[in-house]
N, C-alpha and C. Protein backbone atom coordinates (compact mmCIF):
# COMPACT_ATOMS: atom_id res chain seq x y z
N UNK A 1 -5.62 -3.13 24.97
CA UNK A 1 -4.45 -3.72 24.36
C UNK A 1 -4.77 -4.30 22.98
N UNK A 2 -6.15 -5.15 22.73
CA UNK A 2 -6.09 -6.09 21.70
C UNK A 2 -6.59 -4.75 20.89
N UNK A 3 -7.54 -3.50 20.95
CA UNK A 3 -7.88 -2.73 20.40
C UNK A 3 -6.33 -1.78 19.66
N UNK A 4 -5.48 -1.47 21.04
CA UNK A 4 -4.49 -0.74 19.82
C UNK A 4 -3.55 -1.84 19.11
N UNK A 5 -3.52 -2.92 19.07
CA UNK A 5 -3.12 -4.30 17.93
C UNK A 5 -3.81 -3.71 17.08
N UNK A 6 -5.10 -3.69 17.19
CA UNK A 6 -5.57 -3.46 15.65
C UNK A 6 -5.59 -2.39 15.41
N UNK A 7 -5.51 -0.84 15.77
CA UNK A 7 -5.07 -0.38 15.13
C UNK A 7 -3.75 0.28 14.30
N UNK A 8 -2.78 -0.56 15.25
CA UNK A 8 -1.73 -0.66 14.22
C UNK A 8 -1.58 -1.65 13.15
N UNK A 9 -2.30 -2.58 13.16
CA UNK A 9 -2.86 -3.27 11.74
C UNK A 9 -3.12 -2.95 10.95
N UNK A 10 -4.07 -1.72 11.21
CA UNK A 10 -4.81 -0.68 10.21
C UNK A 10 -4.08 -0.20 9.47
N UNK A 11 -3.28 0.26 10.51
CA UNK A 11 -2.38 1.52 9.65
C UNK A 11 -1.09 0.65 8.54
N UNK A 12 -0.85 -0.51 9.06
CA UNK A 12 0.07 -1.20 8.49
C UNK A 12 -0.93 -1.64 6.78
N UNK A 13 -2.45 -2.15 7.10
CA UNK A 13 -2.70 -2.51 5.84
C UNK A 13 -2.73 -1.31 5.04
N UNK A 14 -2.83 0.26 5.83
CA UNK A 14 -3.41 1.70 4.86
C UNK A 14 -1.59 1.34 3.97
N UNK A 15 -0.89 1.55 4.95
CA UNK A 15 0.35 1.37 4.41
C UNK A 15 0.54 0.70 2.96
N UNK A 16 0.02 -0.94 3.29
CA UNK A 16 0.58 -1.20 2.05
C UNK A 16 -0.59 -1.13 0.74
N UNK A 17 -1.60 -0.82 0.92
CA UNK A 17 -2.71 -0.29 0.50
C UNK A 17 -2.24 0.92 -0.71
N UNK A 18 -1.88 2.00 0.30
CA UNK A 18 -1.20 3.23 -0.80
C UNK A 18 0.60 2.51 -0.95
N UNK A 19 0.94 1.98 -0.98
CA UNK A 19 2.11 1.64 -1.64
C UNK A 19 1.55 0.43 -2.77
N UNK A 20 0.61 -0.22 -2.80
CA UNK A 20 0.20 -0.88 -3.85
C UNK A 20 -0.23 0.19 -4.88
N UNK A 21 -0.76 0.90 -4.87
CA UNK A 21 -1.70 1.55 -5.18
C UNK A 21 -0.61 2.75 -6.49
N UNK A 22 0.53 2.68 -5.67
CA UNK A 22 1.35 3.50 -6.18
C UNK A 22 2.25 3.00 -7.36
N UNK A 23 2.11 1.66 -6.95
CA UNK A 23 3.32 0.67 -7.69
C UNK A 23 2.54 0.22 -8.84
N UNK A 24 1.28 0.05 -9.10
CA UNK A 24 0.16 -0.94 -9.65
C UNK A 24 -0.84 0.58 -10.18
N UNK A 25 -1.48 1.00 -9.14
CA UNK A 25 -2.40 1.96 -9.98
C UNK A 25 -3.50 1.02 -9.60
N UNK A 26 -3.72 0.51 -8.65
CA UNK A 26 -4.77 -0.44 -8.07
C UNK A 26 -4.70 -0.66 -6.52
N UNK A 27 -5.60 -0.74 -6.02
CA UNK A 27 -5.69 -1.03 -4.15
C UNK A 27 -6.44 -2.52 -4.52
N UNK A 28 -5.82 -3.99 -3.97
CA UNK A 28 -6.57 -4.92 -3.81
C UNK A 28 -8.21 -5.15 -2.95
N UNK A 29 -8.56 -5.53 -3.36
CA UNK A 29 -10.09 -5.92 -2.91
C UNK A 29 -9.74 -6.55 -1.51
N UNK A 30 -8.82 -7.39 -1.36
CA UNK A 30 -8.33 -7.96 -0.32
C UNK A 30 -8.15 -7.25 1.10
N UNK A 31 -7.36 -5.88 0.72
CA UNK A 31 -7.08 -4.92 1.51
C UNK A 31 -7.92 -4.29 2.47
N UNK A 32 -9.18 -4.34 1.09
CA UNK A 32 -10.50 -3.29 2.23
C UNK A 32 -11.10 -4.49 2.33
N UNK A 33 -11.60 -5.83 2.12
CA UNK A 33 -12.13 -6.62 3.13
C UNK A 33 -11.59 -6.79 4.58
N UNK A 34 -9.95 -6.72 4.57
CA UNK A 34 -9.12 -6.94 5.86
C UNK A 34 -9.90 -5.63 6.58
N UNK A 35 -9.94 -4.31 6.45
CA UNK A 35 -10.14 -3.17 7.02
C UNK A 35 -12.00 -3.63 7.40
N UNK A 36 -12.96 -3.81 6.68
CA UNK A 36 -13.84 -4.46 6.70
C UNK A 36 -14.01 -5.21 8.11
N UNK A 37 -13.01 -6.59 7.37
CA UNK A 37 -13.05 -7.52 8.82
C UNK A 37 -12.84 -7.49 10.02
N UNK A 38 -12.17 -6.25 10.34
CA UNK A 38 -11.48 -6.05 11.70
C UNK A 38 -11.74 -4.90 12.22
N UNK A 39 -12.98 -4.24 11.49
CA UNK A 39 -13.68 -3.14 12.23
C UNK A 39 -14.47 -3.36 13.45
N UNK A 40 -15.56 -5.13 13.25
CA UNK A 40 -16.20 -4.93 14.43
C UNK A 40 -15.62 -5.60 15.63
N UNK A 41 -14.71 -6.19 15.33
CA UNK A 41 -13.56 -6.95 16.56
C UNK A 41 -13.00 -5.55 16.95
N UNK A 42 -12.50 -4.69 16.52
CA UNK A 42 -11.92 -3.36 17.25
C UNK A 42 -13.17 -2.48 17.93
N UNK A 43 -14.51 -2.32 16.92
CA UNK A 43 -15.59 -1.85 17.78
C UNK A 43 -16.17 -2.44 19.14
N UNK A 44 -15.78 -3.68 19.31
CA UNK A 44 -16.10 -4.52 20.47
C UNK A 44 -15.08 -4.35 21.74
N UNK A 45 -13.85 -4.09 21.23
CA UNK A 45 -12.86 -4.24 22.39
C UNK A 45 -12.29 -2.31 22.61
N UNK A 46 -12.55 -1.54 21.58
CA UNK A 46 -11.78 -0.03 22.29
C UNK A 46 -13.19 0.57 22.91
N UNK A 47 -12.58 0.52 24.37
CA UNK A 47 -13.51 1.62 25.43
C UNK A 47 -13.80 3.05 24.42
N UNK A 48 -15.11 3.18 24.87
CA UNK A 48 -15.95 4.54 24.30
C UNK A 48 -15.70 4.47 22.63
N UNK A 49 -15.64 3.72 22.28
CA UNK A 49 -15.35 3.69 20.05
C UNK A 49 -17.13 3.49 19.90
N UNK A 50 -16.93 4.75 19.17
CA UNK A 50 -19.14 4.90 18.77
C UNK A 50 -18.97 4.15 17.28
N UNK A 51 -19.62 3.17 17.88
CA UNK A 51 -19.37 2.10 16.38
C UNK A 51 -20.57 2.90 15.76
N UNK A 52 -21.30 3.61 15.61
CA UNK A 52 -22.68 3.97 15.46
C UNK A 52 -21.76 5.00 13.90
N UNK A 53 -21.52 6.12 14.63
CA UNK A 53 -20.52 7.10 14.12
C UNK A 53 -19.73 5.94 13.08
N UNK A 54 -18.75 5.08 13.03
CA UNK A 54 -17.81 4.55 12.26
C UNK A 54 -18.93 3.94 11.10
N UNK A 55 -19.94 3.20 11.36
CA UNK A 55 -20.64 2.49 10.21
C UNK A 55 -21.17 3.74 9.79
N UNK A 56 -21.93 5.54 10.31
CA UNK A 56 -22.10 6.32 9.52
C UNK A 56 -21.74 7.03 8.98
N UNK A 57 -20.21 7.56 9.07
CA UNK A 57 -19.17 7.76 7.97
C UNK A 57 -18.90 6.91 6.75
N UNK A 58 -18.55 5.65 7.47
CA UNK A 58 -18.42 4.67 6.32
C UNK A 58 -18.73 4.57 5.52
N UNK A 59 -20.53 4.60 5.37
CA UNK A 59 -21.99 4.62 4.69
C UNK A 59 -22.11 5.90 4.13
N UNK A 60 -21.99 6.93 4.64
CA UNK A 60 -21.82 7.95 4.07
C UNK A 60 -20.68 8.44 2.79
N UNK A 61 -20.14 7.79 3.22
CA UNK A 61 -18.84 7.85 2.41
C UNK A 61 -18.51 7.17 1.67
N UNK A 62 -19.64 5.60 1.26
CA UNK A 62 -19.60 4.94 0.26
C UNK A 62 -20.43 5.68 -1.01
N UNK A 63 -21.31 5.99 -0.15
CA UNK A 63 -22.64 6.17 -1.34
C UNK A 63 -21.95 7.50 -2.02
N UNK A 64 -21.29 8.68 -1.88
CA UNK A 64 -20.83 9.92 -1.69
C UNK A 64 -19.35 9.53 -2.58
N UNK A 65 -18.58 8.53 -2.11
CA UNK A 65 -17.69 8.07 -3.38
C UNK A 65 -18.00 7.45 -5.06
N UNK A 66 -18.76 6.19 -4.27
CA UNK A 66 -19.83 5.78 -5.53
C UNK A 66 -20.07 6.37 -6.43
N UNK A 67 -20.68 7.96 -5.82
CA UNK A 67 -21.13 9.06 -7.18
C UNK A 67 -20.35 9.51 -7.64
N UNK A 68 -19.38 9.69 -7.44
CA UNK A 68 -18.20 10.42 -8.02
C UNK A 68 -17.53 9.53 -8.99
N UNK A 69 -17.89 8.03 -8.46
CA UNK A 69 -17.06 6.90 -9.30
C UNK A 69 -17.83 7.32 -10.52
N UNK A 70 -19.30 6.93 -10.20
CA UNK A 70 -20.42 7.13 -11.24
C UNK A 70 -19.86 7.82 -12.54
N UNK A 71 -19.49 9.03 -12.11
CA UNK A 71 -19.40 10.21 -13.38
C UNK A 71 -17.67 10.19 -13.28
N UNK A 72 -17.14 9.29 -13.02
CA UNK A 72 -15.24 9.26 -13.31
C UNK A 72 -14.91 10.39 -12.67
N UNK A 73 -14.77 10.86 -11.58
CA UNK A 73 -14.38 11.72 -10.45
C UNK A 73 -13.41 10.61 -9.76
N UNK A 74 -13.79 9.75 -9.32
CA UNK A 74 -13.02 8.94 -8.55
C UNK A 74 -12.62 7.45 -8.89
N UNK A 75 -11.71 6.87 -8.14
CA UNK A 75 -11.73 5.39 -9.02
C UNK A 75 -12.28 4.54 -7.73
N UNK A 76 -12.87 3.39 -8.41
CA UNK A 76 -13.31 2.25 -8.11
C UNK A 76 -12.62 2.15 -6.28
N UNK A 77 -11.72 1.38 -6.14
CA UNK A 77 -11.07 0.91 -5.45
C UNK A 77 -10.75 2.42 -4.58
N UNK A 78 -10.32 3.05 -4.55
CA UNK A 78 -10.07 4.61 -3.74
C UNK A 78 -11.69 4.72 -2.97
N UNK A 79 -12.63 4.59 -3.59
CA UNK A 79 -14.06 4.75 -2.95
C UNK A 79 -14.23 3.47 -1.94
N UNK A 80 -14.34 2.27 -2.48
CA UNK A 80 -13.75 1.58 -1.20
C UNK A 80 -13.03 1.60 -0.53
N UNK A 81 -11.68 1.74 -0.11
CA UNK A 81 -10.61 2.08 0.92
C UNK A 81 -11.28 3.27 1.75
N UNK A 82 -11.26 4.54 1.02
CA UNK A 82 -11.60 5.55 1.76
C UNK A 82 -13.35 5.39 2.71
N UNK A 83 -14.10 4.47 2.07
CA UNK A 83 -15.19 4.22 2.99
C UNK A 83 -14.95 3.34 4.26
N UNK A 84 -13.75 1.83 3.87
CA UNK A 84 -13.31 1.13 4.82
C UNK A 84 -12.78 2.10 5.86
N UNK A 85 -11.79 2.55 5.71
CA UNK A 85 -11.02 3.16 6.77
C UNK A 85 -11.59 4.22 7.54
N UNK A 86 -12.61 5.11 7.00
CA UNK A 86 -13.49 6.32 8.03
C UNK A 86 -14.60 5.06 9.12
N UNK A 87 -14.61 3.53 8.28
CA UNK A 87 -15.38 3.12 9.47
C UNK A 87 -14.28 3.47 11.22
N UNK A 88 -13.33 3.56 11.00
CA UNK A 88 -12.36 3.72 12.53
C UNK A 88 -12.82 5.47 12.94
N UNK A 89 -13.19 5.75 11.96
CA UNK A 89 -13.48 7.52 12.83
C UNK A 89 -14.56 7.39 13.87
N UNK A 90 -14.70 7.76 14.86
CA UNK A 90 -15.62 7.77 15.38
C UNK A 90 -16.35 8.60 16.46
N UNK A 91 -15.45 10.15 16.05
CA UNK A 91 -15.96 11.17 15.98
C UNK A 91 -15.97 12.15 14.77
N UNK A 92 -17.05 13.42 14.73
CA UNK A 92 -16.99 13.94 13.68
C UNK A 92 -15.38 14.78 13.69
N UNK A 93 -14.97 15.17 14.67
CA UNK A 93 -13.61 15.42 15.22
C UNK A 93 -13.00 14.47 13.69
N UNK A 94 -12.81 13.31 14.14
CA UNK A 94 -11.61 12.60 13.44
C UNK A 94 -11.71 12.43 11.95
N UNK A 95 -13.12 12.36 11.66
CA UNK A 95 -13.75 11.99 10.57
C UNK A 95 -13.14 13.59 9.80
N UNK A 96 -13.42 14.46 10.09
CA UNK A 96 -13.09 16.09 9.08
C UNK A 96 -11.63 15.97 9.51
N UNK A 97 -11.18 16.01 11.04
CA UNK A 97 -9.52 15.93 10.02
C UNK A 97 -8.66 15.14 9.27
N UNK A 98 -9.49 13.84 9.24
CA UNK A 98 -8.96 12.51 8.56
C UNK A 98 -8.97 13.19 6.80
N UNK A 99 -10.16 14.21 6.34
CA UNK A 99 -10.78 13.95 5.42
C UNK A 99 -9.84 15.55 4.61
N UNK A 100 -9.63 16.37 5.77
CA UNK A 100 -8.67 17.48 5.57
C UNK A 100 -7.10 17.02 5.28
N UNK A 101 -7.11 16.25 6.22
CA UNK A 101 -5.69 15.83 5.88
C UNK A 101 -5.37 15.31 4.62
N UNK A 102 -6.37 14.14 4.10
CA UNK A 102 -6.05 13.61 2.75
C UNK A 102 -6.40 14.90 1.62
N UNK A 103 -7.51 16.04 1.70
CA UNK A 103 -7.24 16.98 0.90
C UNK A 103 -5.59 17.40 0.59
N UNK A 104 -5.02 17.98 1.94
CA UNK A 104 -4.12 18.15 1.52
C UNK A 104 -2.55 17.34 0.90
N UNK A 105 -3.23 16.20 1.42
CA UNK A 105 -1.98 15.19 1.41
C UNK A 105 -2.00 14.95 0.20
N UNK A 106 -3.36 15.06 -0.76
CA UNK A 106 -3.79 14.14 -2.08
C UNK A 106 -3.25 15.77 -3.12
N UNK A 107 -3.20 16.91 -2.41
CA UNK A 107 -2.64 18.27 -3.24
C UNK A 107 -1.28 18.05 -3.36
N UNK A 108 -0.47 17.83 -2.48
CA UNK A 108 0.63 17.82 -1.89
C UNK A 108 1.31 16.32 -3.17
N UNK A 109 0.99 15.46 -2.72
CA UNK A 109 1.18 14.38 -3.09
C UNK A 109 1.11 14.64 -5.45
N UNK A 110 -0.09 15.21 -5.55
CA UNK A 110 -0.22 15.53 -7.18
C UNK A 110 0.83 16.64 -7.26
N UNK A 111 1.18 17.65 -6.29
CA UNK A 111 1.92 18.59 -6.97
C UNK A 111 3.33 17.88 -7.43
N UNK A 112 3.65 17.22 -6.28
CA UNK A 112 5.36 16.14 -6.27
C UNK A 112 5.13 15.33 -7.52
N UNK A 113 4.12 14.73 -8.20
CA UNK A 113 3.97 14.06 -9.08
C UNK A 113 4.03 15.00 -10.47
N UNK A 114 3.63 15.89 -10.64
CA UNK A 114 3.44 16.86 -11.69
C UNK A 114 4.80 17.40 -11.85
N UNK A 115 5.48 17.89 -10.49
CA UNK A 115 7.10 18.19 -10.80
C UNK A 115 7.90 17.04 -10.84
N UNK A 116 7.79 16.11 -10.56
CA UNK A 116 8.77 14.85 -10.51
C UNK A 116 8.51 13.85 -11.32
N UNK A 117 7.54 13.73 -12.59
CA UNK A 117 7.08 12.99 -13.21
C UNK A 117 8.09 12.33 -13.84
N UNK A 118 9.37 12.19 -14.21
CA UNK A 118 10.13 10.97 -15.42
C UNK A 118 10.52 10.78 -14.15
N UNK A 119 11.00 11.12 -12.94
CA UNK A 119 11.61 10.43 -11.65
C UNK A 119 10.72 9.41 -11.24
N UNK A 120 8.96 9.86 -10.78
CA UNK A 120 8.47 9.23 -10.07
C UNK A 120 8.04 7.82 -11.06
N UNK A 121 7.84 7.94 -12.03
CA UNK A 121 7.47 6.89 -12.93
C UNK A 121 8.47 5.86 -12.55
N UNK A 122 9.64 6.19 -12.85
CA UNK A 122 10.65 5.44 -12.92
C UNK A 122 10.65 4.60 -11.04
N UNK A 123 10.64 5.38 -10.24
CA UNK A 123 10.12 4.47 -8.90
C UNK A 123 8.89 3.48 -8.99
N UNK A 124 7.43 3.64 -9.57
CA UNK A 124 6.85 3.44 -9.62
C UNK A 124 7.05 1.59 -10.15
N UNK A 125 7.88 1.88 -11.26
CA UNK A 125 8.35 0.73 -12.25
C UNK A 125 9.47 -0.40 -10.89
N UNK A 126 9.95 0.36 -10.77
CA UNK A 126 10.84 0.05 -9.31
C UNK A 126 10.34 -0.72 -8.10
N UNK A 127 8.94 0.03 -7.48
CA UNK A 127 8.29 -0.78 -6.23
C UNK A 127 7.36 -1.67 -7.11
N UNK A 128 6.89 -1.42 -8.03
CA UNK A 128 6.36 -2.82 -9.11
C UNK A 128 6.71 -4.10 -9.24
N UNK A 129 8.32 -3.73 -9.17
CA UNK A 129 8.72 -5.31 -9.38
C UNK A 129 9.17 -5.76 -7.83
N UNK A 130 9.50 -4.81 -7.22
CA UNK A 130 9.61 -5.06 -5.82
C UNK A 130 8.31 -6.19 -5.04
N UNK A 131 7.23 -5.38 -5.36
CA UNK A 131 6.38 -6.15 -5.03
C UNK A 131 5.71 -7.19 -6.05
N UNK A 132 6.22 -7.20 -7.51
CA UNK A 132 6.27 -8.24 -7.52
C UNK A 132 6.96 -9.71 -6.88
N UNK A 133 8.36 -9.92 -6.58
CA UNK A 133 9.13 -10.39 -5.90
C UNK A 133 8.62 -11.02 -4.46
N UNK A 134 7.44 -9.88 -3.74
CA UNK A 134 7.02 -10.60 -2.43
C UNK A 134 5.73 -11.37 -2.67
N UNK A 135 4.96 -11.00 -4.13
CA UNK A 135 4.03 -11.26 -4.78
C UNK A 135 4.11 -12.99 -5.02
N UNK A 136 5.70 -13.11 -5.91
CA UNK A 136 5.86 -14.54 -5.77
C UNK A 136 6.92 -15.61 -4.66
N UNK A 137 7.27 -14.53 -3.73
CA UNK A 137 7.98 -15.73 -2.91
C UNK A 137 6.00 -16.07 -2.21
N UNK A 138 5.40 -15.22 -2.17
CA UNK A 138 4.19 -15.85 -0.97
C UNK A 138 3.02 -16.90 -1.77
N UNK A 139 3.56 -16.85 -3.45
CA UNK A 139 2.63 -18.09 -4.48
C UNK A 139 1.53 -16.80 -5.26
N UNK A 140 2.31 -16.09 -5.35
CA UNK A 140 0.85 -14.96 -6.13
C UNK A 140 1.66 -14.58 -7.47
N UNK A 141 1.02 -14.37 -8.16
CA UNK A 141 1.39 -14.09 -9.64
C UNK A 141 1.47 -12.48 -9.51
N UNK A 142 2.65 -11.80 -10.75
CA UNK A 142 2.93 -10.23 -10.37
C UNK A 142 1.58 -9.47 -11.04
N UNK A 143 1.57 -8.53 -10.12
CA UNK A 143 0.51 -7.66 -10.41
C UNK A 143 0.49 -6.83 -12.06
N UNK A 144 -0.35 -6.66 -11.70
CA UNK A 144 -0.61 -5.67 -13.40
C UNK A 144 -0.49 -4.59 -13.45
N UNK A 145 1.32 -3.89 -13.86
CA UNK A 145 1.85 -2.67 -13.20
C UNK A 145 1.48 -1.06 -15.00
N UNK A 146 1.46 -0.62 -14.16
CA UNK A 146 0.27 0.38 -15.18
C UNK A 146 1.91 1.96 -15.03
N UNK A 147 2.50 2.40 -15.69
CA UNK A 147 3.54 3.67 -15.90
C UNK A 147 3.29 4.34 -16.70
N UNK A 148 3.00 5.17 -16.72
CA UNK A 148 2.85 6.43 -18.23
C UNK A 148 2.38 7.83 -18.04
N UNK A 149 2.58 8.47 -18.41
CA UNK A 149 2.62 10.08 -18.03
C UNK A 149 0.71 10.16 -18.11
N UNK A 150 -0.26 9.48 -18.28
CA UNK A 150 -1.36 9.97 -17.92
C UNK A 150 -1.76 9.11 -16.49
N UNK A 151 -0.95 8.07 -16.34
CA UNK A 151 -1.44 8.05 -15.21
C UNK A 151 -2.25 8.45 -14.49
N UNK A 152 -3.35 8.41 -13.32
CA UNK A 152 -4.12 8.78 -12.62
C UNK A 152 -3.06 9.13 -11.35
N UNK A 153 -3.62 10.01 -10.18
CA UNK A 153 -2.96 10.42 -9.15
C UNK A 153 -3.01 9.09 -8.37
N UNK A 154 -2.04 8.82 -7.44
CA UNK A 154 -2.42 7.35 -6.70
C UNK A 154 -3.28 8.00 -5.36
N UNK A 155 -4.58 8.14 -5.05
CA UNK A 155 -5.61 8.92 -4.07
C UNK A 155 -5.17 8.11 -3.21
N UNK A 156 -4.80 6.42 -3.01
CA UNK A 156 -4.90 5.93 -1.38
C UNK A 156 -3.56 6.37 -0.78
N UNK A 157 -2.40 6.92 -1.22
CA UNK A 157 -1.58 7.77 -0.42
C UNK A 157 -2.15 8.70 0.36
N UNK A 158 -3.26 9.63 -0.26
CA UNK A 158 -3.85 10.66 0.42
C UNK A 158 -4.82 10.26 1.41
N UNK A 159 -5.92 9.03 1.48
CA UNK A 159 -6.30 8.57 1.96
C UNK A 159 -5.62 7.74 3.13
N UNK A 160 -4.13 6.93 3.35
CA UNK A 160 -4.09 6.30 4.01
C UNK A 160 -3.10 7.49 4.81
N UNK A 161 -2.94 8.89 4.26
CA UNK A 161 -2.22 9.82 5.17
C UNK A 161 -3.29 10.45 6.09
N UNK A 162 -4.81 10.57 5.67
CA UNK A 162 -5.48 11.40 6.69
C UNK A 162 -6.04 9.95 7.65
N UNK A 163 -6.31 9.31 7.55
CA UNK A 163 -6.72 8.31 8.70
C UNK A 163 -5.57 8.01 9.36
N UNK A 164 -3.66 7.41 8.83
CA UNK A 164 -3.41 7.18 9.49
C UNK A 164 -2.57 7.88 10.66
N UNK A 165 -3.26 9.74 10.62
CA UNK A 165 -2.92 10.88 11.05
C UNK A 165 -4.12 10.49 12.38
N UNK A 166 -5.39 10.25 12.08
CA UNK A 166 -6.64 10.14 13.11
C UNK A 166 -5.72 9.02 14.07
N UNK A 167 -5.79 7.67 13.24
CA UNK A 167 -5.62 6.90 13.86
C UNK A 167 -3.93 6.79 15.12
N UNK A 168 -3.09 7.37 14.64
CA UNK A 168 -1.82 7.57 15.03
C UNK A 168 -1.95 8.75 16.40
N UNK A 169 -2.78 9.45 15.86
CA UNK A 169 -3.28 10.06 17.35
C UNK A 169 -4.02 9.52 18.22
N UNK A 170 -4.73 8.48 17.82
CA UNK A 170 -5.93 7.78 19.39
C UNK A 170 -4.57 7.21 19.97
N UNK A 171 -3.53 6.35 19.17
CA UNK A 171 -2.56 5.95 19.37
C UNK A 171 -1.75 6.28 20.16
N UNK A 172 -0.98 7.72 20.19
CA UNK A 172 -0.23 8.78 20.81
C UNK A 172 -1.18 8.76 22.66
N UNK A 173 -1.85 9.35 22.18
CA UNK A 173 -3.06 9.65 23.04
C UNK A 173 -3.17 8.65 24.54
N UNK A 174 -3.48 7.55 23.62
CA UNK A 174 -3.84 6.20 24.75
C UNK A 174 -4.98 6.25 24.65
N UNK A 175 -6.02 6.81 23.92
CA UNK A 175 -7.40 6.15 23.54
C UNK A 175 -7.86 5.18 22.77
N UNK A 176 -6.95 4.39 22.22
CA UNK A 176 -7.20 3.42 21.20
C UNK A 176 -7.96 2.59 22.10
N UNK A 177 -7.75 2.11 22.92
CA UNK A 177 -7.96 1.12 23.93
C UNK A 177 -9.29 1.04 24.85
């Protein structure tokens, strides 16, 4: 029980994770400490979860983003998220279709952006101030909202679509637990 709590937590922070991400052009630091923090409280309580497997994706998948950050392949914050969240894979099973899925989700996702570009901007500007608004009823100052046709692709959409595809199935399933 307390195991699938958290992972609908998960999926709720991937959520607002790639909707920050979309609005801003940034994933908070905040976000992947939460994913961080509540990996080994979920490794402790879901029957058969190979915490072994989740810290070696994770790890794998830091150092393996990192490089890509290294040489501007990837951004900062996308390499963290995407290492936080494969800590929940914890088979190679979940881990390749988590990682297939965001291939395609992150294709899928740039093509809609490339054809929809003066539309999507204009949303972008839209959930910006949106979340600015929840930014300051909760005492936080508005984020630092980034619009313009070079934009970068927002990757934690693609990222929080292939985990929360893994995770939504232990879910379905009844293995979370």
């Amino acid at each position: 029980m307390i195991a699938s709590g958290i992972l609908v937590f998960v999926i709720l922070v991937l959520l607002v994770a790639a909707l920050h991400d979309v609005a801003y052009a940034t994933i908070p630091n905040a976000l992947v400490l939460v994913l961080i923090a509540t990996f080994p409280v979920y490794a402790l309580t879901a029957t058969g979860f190979n915490w072994v497997n989740g810290l070696t994706f994770g790890g794998g998948t830091l150092v393996v983003t990192f490089i890509l950050f290294a040489v501007r392949a990837f951004g900062g914050g996308d390499a963290k998220l995407l290492a936080a969240s494969v800590l929940y894979c914890s088979t190679t099973q979940d881990f390749i279709a988590a990682l297939l899925v965001m291939a395609l989700a992150g294709g899928v996702f740039a093509l809609f952006i490339w054809m929809a570009r003066p539309w999507f901007l204009g949303l972008q500007l839209a959930m910006g101030a949106g979340f600015d608004r929840v930014r300051s009823a909760i005492g936080l100052g508005p984020g630092a909202r980034t619009a313009s046709a070079q934009r970068p692709v927002s990757y934690a959409v693609a990222i929080a679509a292939g985990v929360i595809l893994v995770l939504g199935r232990r879910l379905a399933l009844g293995t979370a637990a």
